[in-house]
PDB file of N, CA and C in Angstrom:
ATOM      1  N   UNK A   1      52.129  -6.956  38.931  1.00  0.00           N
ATOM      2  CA  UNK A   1      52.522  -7.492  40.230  1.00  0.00           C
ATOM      3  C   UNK A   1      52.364  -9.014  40.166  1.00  0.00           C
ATOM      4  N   UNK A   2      53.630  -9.679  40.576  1.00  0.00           N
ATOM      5  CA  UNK A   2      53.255 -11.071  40.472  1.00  0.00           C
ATOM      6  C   UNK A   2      52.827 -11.514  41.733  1.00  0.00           C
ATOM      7  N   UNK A   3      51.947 -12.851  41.568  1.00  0.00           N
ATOM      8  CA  UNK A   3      51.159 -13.382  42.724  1.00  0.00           C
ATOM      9  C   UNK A   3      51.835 -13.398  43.884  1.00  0.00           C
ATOM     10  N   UNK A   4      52.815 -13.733  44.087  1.00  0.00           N
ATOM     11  CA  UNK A   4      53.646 -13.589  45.432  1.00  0.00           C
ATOM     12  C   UNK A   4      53.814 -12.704  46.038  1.00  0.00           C
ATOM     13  N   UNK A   5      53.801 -11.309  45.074  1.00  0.00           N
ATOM     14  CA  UNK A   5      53.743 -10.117  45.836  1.00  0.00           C
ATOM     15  C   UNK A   5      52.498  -9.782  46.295  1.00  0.00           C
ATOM     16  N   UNK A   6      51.812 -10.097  45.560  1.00  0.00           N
ATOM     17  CA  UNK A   6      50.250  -9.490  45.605  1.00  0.00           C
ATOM     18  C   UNK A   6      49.639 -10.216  46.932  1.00  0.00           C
ATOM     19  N   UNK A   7      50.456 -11.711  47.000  1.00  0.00           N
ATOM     20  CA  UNK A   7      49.648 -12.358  48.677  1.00  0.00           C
ATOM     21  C   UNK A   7      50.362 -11.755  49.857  1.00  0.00           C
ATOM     22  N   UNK A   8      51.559 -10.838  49.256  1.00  0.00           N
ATOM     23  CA  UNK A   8      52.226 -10.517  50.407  1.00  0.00           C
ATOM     24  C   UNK A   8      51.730  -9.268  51.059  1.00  0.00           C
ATOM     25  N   UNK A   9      51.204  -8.605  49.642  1.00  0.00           N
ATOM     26  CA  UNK A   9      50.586  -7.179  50.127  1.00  0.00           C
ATOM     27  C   UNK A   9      48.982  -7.371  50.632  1.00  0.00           C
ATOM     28  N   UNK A  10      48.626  -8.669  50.206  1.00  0.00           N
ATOM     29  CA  UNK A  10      46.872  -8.847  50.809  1.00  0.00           C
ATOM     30  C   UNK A  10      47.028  -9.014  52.228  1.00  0.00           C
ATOM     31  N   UNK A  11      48.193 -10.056  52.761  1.00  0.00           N
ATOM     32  CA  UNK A  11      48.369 -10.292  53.995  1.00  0.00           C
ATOM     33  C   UNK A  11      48.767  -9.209  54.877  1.00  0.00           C
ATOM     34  N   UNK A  12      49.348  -8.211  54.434  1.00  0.00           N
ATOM     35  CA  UNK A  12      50.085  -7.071  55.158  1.00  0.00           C
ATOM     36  C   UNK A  12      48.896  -6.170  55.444  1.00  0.00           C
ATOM     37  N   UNK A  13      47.786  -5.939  54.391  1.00  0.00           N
ATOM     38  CA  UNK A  13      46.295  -5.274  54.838  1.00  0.00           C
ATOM     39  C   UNK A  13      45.953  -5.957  55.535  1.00  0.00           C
ATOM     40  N   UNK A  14      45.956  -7.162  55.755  1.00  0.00           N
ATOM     41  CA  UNK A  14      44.761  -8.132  56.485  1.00  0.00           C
ATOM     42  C   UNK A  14      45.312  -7.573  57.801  1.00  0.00           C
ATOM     43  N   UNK A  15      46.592  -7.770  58.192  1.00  0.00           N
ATOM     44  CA  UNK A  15      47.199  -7.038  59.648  1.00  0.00           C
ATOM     45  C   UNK A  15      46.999  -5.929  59.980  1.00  0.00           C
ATOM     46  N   UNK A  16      47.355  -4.866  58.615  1.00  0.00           N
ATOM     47  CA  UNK A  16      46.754  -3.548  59.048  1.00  0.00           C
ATOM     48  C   UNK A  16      45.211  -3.304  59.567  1.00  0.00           C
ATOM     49  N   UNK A  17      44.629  -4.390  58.482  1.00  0.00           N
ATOM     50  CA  UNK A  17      42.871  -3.781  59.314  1.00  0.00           C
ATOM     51  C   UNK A  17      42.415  -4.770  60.375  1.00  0.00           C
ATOM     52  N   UNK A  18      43.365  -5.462  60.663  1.00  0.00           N
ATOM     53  CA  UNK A  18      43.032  -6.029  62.171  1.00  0.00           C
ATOM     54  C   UNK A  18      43.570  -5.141  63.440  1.00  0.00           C
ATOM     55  N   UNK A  19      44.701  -4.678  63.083  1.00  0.00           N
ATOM     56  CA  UNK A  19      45.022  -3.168  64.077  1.00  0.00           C
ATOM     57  C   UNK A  19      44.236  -2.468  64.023  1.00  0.00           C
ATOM     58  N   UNK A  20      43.947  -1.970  62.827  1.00  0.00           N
ATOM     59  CA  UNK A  20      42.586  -0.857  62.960  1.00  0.00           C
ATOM     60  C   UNK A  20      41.226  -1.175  63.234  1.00  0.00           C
ATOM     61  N   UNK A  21      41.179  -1.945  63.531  1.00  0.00           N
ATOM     62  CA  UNK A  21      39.896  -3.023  63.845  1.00  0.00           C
ATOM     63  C   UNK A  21      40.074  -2.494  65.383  1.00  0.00           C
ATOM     64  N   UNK A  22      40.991  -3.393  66.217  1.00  0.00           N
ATOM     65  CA  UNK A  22      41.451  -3.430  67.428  1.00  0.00           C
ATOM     66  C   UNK A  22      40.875  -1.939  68.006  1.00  0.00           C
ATOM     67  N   UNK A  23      41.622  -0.937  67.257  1.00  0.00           N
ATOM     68  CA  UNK A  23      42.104   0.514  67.649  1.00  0.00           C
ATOM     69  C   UNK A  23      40.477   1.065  67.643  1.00  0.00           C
ATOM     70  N   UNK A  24      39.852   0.397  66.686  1.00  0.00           N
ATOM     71  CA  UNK A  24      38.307   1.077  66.498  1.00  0.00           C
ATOM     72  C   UNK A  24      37.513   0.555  67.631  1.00  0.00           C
ATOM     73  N   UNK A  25      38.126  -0.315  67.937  1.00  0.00           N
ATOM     74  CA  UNK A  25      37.196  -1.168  69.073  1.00  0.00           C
ATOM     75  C   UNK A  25      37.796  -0.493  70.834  1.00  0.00           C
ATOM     76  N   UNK A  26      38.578  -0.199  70.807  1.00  0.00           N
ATOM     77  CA  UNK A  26      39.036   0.137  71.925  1.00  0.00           C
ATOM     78  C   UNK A  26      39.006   1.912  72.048  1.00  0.00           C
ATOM     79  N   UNK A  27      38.946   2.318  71.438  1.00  0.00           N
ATOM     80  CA  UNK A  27      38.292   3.745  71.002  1.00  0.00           C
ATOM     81  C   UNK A  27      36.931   3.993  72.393  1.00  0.00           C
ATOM     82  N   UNK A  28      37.135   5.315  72.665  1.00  0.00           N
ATOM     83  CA  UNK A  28      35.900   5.509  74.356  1.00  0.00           C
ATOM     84  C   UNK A  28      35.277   6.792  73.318  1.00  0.00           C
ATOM     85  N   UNK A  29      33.980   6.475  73.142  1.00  0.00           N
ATOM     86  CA  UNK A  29      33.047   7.307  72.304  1.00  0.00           C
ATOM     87  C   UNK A  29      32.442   8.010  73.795  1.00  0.00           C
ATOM     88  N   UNK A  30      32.004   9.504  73.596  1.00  0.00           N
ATOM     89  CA  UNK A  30      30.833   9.972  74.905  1.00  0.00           C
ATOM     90  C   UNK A  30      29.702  10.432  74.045  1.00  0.00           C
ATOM     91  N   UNK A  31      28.892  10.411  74.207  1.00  0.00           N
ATOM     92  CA  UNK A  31      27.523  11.016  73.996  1.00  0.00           C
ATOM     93  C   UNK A  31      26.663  11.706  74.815  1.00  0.00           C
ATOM     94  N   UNK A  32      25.901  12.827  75.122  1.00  0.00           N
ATOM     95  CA  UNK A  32      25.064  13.673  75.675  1.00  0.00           C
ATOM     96  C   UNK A  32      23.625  13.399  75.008  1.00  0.00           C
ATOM     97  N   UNK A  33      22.828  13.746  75.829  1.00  0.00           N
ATOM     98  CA  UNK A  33      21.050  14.208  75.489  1.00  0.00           C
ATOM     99  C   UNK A  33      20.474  14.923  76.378  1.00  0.00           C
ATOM    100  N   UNK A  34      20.137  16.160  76.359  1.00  0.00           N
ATOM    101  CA  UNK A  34      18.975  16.458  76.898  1.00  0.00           C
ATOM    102  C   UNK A  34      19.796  17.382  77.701  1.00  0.00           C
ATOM    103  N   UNK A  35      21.088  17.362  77.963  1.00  0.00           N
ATOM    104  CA  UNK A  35      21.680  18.129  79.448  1.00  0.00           C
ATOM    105  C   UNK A  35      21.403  17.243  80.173  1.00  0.00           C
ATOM    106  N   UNK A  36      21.077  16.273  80.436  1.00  0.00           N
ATOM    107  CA  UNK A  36      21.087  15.286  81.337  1.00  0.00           C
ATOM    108  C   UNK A  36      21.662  13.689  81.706  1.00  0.00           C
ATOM    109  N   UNK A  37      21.946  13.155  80.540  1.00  0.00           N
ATOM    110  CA  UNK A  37      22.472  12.218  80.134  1.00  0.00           C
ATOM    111  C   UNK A  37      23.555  12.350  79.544  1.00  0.00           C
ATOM    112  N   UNK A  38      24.902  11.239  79.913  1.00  0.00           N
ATOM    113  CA  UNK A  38      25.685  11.530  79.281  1.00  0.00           C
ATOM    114  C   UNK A  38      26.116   9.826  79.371  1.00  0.00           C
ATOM    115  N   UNK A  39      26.563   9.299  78.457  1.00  0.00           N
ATOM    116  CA  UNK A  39      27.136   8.162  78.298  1.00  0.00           C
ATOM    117  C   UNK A  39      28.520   7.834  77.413  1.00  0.00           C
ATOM    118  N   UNK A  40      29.283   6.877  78.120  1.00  0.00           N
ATOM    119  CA  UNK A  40      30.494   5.818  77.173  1.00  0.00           C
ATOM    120  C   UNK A  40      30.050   4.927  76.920  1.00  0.00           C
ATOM    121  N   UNK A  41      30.595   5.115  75.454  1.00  0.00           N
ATOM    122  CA  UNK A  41      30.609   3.591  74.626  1.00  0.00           C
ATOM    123  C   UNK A  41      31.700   3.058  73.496  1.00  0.00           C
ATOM    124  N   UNK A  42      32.380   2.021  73.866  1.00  0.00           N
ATOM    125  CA  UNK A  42      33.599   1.815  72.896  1.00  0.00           C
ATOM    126  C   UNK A  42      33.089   1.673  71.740  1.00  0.00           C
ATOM    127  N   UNK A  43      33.986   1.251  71.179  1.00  0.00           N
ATOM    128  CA  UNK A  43      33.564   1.164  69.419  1.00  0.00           C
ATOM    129  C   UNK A  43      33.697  -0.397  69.305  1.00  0.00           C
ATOM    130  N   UNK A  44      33.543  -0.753  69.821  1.00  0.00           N
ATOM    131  CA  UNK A  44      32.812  -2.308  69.993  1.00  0.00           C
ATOM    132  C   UNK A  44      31.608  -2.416  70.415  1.00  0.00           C
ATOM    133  N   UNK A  45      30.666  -1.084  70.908  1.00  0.00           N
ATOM    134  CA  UNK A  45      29.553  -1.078  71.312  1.00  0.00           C
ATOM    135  C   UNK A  45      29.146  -1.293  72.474  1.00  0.00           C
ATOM    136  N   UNK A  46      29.996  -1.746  72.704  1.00  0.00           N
ATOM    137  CA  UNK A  46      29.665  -1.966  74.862  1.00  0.00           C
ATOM    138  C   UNK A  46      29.472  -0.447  75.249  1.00  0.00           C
ATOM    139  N   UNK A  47      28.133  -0.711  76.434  1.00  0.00           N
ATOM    140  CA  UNK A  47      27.954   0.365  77.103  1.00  0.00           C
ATOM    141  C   UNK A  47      28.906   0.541  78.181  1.00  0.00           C
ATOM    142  N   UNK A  48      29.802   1.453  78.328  1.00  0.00           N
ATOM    143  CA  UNK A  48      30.055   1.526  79.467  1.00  0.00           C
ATOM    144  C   UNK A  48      30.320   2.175  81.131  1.00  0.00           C
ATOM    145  N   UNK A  49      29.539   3.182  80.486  1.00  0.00           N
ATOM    146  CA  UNK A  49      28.886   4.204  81.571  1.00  0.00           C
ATOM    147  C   UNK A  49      27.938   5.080  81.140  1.00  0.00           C
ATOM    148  N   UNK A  50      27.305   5.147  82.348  1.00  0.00           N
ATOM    149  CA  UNK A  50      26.011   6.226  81.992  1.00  0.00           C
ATOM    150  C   UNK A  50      25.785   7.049  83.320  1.00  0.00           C
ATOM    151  N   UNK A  51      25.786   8.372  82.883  1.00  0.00           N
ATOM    152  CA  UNK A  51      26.116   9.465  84.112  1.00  0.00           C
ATOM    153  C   UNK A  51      24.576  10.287  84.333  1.00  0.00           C
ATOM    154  N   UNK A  52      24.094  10.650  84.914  1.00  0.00           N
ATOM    155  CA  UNK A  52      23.108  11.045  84.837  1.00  0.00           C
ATOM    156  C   UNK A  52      22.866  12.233  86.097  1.00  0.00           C
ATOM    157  N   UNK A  53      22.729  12.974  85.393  1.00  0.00           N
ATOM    158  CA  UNK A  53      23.107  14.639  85.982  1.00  0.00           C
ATOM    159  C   UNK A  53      22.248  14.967  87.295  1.00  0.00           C
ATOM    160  N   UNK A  54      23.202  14.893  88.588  1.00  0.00           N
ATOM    161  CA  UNK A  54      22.383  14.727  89.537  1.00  0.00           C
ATOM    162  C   UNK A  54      21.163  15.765  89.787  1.00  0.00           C
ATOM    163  N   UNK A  55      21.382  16.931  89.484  1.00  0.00           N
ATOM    164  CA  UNK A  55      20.457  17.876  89.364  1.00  0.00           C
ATOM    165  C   UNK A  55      18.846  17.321  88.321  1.00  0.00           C
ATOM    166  N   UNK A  56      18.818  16.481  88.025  1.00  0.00           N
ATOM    167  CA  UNK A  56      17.898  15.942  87.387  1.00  0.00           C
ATOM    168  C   UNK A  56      16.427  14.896  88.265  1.00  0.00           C
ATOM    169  N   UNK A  57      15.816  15.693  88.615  1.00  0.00           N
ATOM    170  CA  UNK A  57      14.393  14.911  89.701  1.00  0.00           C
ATOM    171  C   UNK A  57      13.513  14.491  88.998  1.00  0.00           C
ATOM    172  N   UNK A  58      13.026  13.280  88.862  1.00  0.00           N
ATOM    173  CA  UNK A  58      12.016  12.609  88.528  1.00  0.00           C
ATOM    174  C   UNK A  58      10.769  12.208  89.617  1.00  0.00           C
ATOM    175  N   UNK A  59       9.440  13.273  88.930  1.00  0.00           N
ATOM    176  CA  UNK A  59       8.245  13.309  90.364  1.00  0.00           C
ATOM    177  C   UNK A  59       7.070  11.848  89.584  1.00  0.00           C
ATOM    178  N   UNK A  60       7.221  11.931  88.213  1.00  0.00           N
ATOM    179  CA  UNK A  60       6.391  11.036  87.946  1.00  0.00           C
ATOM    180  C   UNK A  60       6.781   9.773  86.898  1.00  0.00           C
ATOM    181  N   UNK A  61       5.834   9.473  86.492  1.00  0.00           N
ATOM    182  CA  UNK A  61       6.334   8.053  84.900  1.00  0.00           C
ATOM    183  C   UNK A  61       6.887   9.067  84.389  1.00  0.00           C
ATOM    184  N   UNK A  62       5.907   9.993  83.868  1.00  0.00           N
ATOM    185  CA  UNK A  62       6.236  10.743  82.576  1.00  0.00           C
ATOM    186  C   UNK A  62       8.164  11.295  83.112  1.00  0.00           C
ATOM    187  N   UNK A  63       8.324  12.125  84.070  1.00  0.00           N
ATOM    188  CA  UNK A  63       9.344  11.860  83.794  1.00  0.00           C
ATOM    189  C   UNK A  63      10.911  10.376  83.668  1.00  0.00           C
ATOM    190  N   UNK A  64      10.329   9.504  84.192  1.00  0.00           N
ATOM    191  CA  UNK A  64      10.864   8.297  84.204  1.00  0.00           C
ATOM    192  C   UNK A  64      10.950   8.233  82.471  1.00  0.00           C
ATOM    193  N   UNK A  65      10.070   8.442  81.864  1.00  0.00           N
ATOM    194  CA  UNK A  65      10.002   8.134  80.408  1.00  0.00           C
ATOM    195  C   UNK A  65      10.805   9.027  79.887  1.00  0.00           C
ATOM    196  N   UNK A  66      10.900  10.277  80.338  1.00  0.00           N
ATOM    197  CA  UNK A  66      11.625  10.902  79.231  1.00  0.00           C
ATOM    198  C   UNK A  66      13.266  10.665  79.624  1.00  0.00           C
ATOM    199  N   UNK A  67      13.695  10.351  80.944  1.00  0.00           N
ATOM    200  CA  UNK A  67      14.878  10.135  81.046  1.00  0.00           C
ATOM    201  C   UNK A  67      15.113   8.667  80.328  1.00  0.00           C
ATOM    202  N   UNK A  68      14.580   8.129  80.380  1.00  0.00           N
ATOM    203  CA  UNK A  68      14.478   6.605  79.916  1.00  0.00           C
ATOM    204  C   UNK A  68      15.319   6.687  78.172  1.00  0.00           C
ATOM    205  N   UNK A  69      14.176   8.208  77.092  1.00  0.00           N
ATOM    206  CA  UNK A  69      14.300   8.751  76.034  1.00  0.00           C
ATOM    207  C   UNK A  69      15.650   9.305  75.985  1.00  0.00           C
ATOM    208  N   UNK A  70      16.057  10.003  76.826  1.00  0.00           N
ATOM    209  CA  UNK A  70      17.329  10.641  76.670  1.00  0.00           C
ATOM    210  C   UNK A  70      18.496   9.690  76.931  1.00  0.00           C
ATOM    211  N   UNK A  71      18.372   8.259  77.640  1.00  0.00           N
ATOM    212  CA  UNK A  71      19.440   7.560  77.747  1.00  0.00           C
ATOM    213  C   UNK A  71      19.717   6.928  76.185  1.00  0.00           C
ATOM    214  N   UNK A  72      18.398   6.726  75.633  1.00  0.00           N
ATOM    215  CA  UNK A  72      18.300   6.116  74.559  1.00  0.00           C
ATOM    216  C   UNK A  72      18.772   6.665  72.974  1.00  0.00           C
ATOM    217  N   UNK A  73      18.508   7.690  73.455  1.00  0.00           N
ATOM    218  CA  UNK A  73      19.000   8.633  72.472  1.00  0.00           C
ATOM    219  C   UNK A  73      20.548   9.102  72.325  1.00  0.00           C
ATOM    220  N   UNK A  74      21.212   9.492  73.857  1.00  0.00           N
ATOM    221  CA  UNK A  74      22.339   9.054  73.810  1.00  0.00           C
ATOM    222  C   UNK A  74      23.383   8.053  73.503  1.00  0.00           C
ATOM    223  N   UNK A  75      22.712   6.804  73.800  1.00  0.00           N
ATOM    224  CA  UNK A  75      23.311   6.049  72.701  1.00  0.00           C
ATOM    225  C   UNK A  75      23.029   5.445  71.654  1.00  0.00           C
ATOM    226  N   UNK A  76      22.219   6.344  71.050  1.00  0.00           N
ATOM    227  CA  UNK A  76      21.694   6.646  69.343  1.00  0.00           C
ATOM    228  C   UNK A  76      22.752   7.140  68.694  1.00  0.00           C
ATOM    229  N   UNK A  77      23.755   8.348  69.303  1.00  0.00           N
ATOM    230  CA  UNK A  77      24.159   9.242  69.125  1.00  0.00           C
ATOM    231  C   UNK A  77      26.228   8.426  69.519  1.00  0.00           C
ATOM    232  N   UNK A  78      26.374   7.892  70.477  1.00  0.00           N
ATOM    233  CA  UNK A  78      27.534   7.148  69.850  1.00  0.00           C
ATOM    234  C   UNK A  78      27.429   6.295  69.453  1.00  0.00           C
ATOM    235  N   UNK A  79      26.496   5.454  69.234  1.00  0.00           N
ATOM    236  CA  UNK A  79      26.589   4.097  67.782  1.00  0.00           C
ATOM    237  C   UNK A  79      26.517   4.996  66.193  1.00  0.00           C
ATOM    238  N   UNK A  80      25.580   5.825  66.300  1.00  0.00           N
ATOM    239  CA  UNK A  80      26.041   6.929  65.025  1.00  0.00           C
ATOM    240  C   UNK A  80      27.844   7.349  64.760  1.00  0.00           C
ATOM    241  N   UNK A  81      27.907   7.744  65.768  1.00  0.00           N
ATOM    242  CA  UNK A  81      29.150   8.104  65.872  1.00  0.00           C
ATOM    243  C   UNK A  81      30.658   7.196  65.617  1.00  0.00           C
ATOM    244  N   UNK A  82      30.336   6.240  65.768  1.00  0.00           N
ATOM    245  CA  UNK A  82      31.026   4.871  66.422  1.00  0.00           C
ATOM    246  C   UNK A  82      30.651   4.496  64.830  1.00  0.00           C
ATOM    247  N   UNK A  83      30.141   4.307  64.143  1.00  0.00           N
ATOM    248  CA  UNK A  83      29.850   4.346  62.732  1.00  0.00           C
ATOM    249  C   UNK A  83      30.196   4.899  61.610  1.00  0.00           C
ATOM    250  N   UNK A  84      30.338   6.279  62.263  1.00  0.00           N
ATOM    251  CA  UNK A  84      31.333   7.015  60.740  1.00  0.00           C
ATOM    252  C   UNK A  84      32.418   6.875  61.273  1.00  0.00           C
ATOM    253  N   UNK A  85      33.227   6.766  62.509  1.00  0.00           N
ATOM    254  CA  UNK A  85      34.462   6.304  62.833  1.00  0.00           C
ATOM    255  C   UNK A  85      35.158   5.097  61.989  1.00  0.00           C
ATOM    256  N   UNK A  86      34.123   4.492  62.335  1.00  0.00           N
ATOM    257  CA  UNK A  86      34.500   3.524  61.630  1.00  0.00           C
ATOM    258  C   UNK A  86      34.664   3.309  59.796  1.00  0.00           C
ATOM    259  N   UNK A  87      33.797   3.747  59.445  1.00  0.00           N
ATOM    260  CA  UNK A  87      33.626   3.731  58.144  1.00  0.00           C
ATOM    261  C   UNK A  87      35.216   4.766  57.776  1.00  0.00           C
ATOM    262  N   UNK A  88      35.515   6.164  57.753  1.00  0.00           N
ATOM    263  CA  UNK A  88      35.927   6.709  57.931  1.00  0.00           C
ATOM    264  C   UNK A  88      37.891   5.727  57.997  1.00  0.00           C
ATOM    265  N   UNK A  89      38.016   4.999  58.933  1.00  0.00           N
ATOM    266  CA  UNK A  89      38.970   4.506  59.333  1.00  0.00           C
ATOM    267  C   UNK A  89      39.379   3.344  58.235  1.00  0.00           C
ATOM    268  N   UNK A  90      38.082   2.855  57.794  1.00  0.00           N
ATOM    269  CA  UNK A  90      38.295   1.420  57.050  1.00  0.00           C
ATOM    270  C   UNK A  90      38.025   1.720  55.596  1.00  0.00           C
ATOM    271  N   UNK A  91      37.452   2.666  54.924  1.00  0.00           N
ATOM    272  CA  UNK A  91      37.338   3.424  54.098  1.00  0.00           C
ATOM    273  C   UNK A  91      38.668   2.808  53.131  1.00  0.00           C
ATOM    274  N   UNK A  92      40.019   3.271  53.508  1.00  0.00           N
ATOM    275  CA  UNK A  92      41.348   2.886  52.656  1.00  0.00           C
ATOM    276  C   UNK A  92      41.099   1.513  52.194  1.00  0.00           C
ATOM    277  N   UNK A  93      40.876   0.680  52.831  1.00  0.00           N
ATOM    278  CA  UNK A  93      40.859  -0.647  52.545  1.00  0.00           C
ATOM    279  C   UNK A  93      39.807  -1.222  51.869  1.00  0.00           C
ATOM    280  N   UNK A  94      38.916  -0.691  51.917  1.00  0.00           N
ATOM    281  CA  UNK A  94      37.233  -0.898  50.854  1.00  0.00           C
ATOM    282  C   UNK A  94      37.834  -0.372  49.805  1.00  0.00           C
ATOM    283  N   UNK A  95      38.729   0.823  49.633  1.00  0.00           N
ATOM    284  CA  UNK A  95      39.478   1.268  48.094  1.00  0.00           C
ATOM    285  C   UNK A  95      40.317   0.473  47.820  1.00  0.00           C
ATOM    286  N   UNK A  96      41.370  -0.139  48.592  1.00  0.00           N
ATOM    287  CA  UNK A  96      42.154  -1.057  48.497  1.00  0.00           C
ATOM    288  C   UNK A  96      41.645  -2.541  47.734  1.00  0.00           C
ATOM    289  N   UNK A  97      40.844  -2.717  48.775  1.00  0.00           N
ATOM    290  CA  UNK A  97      40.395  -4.237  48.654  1.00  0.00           C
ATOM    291  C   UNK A  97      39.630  -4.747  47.493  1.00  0.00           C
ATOM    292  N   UNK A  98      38.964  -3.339  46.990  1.00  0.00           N
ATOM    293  CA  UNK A  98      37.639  -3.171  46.179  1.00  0.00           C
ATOM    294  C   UNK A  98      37.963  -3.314  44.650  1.00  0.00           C
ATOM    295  N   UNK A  99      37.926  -2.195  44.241  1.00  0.00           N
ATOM    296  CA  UNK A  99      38.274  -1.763  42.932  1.00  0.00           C
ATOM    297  C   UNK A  99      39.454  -0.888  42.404  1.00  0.00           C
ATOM    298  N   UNK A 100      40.464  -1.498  41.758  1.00  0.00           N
ATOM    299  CA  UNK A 100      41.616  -1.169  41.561  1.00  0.00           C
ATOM    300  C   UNK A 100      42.211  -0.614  42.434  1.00  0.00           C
ATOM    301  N   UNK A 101      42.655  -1.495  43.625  1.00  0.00           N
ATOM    302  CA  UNK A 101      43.270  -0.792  44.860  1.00  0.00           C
ATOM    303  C   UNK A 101      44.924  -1.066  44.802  1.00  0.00           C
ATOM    304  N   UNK A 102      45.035  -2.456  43.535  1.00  0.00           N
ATOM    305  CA  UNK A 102      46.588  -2.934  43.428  1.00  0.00           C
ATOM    306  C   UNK A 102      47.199  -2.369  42.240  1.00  0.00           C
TER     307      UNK A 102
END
């Protein structure tokens, strides 16, 4: 492949994984814990809702703490998530980009 092609095909990934960049980022992840918690989070990591199951009464700390645990854990659970998405998505281009991808 001569160099001209080869900047033409680096530039044409660079677009593709900025779309897929975009697409990963705008992506609405949900996560659960406990039966009680349930949260969104894009794949840019912004929180952006957290639902919390009205049937759920808190009489003391201790429970303040454990709901506190289950919000936290829920979004343990889409940044995990939001992670192999990602990897997963960008994966082609780490083969591409990497080792004998041309």
């Amino acid at each position: 492949m001569n160099q001209q092609a080869l900047m033409k095909k680096i530039k044409q990934l660079q677009e593709e994984m900025v779309e897929t960049q975009r697409e990963i980022e705008a992506t609405l992840f949900t996560a659960s814990a406990g039966g009680v918690v349930t949260i969104e989070m894009l794949g840019n990591k912004k929180l952006v809702k957290v639902d919390i199951d009205p049937s759920f009464e808190a009489h003391d700390s201790d429970d303040f703490e454990m709901l506190s645990d289950m919000i936290v854990a829920a979004c343990q659970i889409a940044i995990d998530d939001i992670d192999k998405f990602t990897e997963e998505k960008m994966r082609k281009y780490q083969s591409m980009l990497g080792y004998g991808g041309f």
